[in-house]
C-alpha atoms as a PDB file:
ATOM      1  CA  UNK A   1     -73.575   8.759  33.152  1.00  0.00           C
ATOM      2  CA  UNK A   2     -75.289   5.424  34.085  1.00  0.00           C
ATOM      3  CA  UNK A   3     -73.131   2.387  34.692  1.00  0.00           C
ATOM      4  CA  UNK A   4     -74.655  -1.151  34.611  1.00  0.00           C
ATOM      5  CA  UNK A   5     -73.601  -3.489  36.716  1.00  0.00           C
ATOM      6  CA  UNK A   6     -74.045  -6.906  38.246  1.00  0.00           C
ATOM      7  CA  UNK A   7     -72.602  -9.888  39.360  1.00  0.00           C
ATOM      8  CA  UNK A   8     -69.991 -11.639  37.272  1.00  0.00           C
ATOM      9  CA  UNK A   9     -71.880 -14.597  37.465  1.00  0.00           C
ATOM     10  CA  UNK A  10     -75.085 -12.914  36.087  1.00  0.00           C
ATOM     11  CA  UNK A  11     -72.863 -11.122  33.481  1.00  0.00           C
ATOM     12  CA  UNK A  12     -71.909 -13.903  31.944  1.00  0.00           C
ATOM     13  CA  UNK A  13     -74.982 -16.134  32.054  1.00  0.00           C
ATOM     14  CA  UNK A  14     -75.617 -13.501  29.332  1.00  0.00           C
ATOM     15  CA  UNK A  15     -72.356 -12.824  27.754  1.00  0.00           C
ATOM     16  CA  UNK A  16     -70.653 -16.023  28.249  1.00  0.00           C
ATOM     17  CA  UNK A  17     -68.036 -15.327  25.256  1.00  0.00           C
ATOM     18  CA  UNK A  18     -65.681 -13.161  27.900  1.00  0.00           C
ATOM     19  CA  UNK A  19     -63.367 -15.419  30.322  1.00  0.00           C
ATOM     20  CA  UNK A  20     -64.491 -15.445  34.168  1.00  0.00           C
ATOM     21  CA  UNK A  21     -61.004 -13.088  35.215  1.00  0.00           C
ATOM     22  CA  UNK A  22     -61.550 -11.000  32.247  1.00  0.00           C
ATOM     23  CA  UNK A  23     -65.501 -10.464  33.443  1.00  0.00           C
ATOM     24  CA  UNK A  24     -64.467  -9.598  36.570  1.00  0.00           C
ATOM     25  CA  UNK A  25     -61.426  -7.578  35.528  1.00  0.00           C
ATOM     26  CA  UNK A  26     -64.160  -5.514  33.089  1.00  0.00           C
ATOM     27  CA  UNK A  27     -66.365  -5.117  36.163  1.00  0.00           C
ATOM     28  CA  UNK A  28     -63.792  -3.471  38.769  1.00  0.00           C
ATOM     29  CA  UNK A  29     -63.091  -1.044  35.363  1.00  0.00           C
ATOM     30  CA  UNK A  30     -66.667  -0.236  35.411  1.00  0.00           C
ATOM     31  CA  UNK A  31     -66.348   0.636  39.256  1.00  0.00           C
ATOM     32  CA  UNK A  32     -63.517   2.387  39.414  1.00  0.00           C
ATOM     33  CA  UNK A  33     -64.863   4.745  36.408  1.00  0.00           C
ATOM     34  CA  UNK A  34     -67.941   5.311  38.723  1.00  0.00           C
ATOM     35  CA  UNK A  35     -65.644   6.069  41.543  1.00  0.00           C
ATOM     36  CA  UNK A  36     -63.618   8.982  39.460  1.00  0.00           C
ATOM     37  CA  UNK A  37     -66.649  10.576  37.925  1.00  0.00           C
ATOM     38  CA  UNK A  38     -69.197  11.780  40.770  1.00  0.00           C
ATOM     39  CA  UNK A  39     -71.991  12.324  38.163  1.00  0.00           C
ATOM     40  CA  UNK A  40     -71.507   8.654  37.406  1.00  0.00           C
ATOM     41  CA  UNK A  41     -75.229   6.629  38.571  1.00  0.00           C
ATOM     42  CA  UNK A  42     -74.251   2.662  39.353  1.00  0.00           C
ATOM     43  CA  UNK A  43     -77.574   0.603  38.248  1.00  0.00           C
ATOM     44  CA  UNK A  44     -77.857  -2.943  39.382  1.00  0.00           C
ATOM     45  CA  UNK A  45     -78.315  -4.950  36.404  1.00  0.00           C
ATOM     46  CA  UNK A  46     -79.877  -7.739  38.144  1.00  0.00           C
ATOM     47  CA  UNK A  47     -83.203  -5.669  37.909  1.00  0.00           C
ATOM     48  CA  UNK A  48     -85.555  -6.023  35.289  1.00  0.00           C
ATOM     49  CA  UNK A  49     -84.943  -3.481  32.046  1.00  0.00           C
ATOM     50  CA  UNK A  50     -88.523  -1.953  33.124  1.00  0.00           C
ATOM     51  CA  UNK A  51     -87.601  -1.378  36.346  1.00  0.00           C
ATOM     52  CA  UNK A  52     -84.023  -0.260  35.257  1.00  0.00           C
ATOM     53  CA  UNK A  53     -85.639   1.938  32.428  1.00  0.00           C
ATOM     54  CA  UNK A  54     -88.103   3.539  35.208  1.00  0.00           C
ATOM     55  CA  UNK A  55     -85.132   4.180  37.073  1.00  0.00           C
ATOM     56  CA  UNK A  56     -83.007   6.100  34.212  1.00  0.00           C
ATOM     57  CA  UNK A  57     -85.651   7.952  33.033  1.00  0.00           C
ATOM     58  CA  UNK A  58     -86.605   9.565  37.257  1.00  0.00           C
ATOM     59  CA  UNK A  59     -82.971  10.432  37.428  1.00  0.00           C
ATOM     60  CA  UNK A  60     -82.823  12.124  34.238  1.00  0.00           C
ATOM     61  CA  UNK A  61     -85.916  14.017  34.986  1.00  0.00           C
ATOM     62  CA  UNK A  62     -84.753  14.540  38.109  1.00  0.00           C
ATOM     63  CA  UNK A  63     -81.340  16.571  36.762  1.00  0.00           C
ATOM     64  CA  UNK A  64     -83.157  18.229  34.053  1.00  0.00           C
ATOM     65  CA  UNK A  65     -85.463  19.409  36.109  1.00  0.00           C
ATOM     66  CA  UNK A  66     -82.752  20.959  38.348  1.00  0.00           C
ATOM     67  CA  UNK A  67     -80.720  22.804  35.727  1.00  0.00           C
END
Protein backbone atom coordinates (compact mmCIF):
# COMPACT_ATOMS: atom_id res chain seq x y z
CA UNK A 1 0.00 0.00 0.00
CA UNK A 2 1.61 3.35 -1.05
CA UNK A 3 0.43 6.53 0.62
CA UNK A 4 1.14 9.96 -0.97
CA UNK A 5 1.86 12.58 0.93
CA UNK A 6 3.07 16.14 1.21
CA UNK A 7 2.76 19.30 2.69
CA UNK A 8 -0.65 20.88 3.10
CA UNK A 9 0.55 23.76 1.47
CA UNK A 10 1.74 21.79 -1.64
CA UNK A 11 -1.56 19.78 -1.47
CA UNK A 12 -3.52 22.39 -2.06
CA UNK A 13 -1.56 24.49 -4.55
CA UNK A 14 -3.01 21.52 -6.50
CA UNK A 15 -6.29 20.78 -5.01
CA UNK A 16 -7.26 24.08 -3.76
CA UNK A 17 -11.18 23.12 -3.67
CA UNK A 18 -10.61 21.40 0.06
CA UNK A 19 -10.47 24.03 3.12
CA UNK A 20 -6.85 24.49 4.78
CA UNK A 21 -8.21 22.42 8.34
CA UNK A 22 -9.93 19.96 6.23
CA UNK A 23 -6.39 19.42 4.11
CA UNK A 24 -4.68 18.99 7.02
CA UNK A 25 -7.33 16.98 8.85
CA UNK A 26 -7.21 14.52 5.44
CA UNK A 27 -3.43 14.42 5.82
CA UNK A 28 -3.06 13.21 9.64
CA UNK A 29 -5.91 10.41 8.22
CA UNK A 30 -3.47 9.47 5.65
CA UNK A 31 -0.74 9.10 8.49
CA UNK A 32 -2.37 7.49 10.92
CA UNK A 33 -3.57 4.73 8.21
CA UNK A 34 0.23 4.33 7.47
CA UNK A 35 0.87 4.02 11.12
CA UNK A 36 -1.83 0.96 11.61
CA UNK A 37 -0.87 -0.93 8.51
CA UNK A 38 3.02 -1.88 8.58
CA UNK A 39 2.95 -2.85 4.85
CA UNK A 40 1.82 0.71 4.31
CA UNK A 41 5.01 2.72 2.05
CA UNK A 42 4.68 6.79 2.85
CA UNK A 43 5.91 8.56 -0.60
CA UNK A 44 6.70 12.20 -0.47
CA UNK A 45 4.64 13.81 -2.97
CA UNK A 46 6.79 16.72 -3.32
CA UNK A 47 8.94 14.51 -5.74
CA UNK A 48 8.51 14.44 -9.25
CA UNK A 49 5.85 11.54 -10.62
CA UNK A 50 9.11 10.02 -12.44
CA UNK A 51 10.96 9.89 -9.58
CA UNK A 52 7.86 8.79 -7.48
CA UNK A 53 6.95 6.19 -10.29
CA UNK A 54 10.77 4.85 -10.15
CA UNK A 55 10.25 4.56 -6.64
CA UNK A 56 6.83 2.39 -6.69
CA UNK A 57 7.82 0.30 -9.23
CA UNK A 58 11.72 -0.81 -7.02
CA UNK A 59 9.51 -1.50 -4.08
CA UNK A 60 7.14 -3.57 -5.86
CA UNK A 61 9.86 -5.48 -7.49
CA UNK A 62 11.47 -5.56 -4.52
CA UNK A 63 8.35 -7.61 -2.61
CA UNK A 64 7.63 -9.66 -5.55
CA UNK A 65 10.77 -10.67 -5.81
CA UNK A 66 10.76 -11.82 -2.15
CA UNK A 67 7.58 -13.89 -2.12
Amino acid sequence: MFILTAPAAVVRSRKDEVPERECERQLDAYRALADRYPQATILDGTRPPAALAHQARKLISRHVNAS
